[in-house]
C-alpha atoms as a PDB file:
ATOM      1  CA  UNK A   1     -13.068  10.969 -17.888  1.00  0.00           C
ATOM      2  CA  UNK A   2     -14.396  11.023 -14.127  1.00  0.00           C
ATOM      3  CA  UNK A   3     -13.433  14.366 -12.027  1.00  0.00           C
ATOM      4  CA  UNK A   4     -14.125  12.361  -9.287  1.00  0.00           C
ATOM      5  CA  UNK A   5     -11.466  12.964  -6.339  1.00  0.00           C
ATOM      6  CA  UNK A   6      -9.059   9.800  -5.940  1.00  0.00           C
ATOM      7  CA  UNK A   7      -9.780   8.056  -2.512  1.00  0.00           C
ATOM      8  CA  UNK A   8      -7.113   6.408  -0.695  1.00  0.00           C
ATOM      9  CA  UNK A   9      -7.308   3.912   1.928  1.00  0.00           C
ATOM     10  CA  UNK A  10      -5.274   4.194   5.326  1.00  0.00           C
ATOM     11  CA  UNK A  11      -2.714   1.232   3.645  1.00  0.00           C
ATOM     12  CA  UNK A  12      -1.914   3.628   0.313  1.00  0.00           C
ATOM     13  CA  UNK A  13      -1.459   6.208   2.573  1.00  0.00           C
ATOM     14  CA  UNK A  14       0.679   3.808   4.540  1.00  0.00           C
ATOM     15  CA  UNK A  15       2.978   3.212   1.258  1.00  0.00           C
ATOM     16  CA  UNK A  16       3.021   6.489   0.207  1.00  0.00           C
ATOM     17  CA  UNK A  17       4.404   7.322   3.572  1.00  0.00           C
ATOM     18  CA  UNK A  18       7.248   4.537   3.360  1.00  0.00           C
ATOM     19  CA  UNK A  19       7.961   5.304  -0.428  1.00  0.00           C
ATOM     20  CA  UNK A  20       8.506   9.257   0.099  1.00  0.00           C
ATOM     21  CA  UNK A  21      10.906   8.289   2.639  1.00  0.00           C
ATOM     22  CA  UNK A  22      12.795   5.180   0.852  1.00  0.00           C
ATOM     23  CA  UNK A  23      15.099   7.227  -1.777  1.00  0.00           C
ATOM     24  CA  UNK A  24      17.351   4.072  -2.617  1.00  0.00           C
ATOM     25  CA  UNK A  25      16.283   0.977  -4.254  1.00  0.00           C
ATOM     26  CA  UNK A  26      17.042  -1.258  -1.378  1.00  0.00           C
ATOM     27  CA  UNK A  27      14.846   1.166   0.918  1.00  0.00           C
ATOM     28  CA  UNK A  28      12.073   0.844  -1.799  1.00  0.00           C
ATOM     29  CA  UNK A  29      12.460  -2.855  -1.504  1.00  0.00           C
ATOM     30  CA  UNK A  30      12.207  -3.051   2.057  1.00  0.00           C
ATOM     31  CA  UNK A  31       9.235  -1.143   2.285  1.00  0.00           C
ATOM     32  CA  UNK A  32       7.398  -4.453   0.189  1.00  0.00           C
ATOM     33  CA  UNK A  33       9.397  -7.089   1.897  1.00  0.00           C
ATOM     34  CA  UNK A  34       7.050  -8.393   4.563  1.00  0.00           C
ATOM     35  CA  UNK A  35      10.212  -9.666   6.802  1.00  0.00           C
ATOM     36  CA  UNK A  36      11.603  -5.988   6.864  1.00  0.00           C
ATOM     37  CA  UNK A  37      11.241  -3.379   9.936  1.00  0.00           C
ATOM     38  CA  UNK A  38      10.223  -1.172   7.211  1.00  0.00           C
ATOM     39  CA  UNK A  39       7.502  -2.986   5.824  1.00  0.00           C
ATOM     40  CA  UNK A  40       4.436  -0.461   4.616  1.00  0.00           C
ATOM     41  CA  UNK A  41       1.587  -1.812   6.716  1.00  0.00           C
ATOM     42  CA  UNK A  42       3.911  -1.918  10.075  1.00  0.00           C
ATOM     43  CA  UNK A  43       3.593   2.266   9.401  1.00  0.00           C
ATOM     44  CA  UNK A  44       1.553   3.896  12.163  1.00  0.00           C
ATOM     45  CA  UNK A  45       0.541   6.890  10.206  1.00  0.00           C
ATOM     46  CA  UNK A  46      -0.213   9.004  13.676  1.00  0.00           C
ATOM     47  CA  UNK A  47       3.102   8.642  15.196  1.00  0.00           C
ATOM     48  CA  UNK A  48       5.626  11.589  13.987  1.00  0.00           C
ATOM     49  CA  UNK A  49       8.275  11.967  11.676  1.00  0.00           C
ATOM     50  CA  UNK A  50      11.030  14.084  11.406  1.00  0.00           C
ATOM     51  CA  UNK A  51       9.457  16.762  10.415  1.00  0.00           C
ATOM     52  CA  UNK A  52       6.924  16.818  13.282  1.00  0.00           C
ATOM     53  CA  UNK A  53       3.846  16.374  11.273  1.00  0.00           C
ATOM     54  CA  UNK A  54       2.301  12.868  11.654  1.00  0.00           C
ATOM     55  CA  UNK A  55       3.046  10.396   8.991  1.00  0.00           C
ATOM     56  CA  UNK A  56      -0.377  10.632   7.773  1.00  0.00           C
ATOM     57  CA  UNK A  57      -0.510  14.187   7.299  1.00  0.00           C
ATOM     58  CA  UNK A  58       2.967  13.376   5.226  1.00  0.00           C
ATOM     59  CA  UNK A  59       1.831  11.228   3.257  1.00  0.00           C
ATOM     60  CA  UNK A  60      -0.814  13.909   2.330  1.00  0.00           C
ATOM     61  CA  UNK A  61       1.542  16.423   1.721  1.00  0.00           C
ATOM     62  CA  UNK A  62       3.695  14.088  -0.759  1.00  0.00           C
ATOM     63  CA  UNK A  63       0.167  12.912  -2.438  1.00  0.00           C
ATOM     64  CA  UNK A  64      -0.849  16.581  -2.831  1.00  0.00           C
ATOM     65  CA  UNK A  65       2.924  17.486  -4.279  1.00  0.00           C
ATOM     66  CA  UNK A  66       2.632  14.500  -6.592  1.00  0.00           C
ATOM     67  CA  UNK A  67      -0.683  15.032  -8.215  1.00  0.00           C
ATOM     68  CA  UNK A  68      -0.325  18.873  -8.305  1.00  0.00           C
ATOM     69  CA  UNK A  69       3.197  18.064 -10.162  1.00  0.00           C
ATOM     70  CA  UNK A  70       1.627  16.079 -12.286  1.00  0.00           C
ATOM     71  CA  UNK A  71      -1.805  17.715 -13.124  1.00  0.00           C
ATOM     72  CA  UNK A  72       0.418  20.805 -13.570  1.00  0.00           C
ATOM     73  CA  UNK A  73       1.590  18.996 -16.172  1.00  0.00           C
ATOM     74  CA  UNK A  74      -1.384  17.685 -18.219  1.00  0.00           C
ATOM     75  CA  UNK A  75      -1.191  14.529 -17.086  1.00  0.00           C
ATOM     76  CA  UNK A  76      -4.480  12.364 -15.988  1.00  0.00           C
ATOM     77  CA  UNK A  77      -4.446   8.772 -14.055  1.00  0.00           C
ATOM     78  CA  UNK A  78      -5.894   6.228 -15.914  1.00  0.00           C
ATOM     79  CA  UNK A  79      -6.446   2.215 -14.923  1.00  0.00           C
ATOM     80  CA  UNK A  80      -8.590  -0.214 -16.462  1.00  0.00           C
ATOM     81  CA  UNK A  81      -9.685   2.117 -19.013  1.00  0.00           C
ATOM     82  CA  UNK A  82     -10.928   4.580 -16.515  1.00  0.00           C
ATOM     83  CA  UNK A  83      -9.343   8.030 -16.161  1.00  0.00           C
ATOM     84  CA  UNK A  84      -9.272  10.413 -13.788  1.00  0.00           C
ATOM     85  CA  UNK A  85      -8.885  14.432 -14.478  1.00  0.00           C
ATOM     86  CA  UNK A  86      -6.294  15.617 -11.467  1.00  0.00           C
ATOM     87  CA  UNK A  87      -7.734  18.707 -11.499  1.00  0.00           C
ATOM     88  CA  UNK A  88      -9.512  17.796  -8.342  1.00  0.00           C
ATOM     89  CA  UNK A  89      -6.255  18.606  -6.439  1.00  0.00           C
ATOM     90  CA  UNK A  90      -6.936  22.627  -6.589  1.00  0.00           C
ATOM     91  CA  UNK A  91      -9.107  22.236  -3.925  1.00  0.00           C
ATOM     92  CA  UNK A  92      -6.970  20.200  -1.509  1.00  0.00           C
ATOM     93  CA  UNK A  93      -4.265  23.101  -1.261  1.00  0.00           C
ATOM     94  CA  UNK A  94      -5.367  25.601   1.748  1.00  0.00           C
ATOM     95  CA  UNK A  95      -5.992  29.140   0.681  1.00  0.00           C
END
């Protein structure tokens, strides 16, 4: 098991962006439909959301929430027999 932080390109960050803020599945399915205003890789992660943070730094926030939920939990990523150990996510939380 690798405790190797998980990187994520500008595009995950993109569809974790567009996910977190899709709560229905017809949202969800816009955010994949390439046709869609909503589409993932239309997202420009520096322009603001609601919340006045840019929509990188959300997507971020909601990756950080995620994995801390998760590691908090026991739980490890794994994919093509790899796995990662979330405990890397302690040190993305400011002290």
């Amino acid at each position: 098991m690798s405790n190797e932080p998980i990187n994520l390109t500008e595009n995950d960050l993109k569809e974790i962006f567009s996910l977190f803020t899709s709560s229905t599945k017809y949202e969800r399915d816009q955010v994949y439909d390439r046709n869609s205003d909503h589409y993932f890789l239309e997202v420009n992660l520096l322009d603001e959301s609601t919340l006045t943070e840019e929509r990188r730094e959300y997507a971020l926030d909601a990756w950080r929430v995620v994995i801390y939920f998760l590691h908090s939990r026991g739980y490890s990523l794994c994919k093509d027999d790899e796995c990662s150990d979330l405990a890397f996510i302690e040190d993305d939380f400011i002290a």
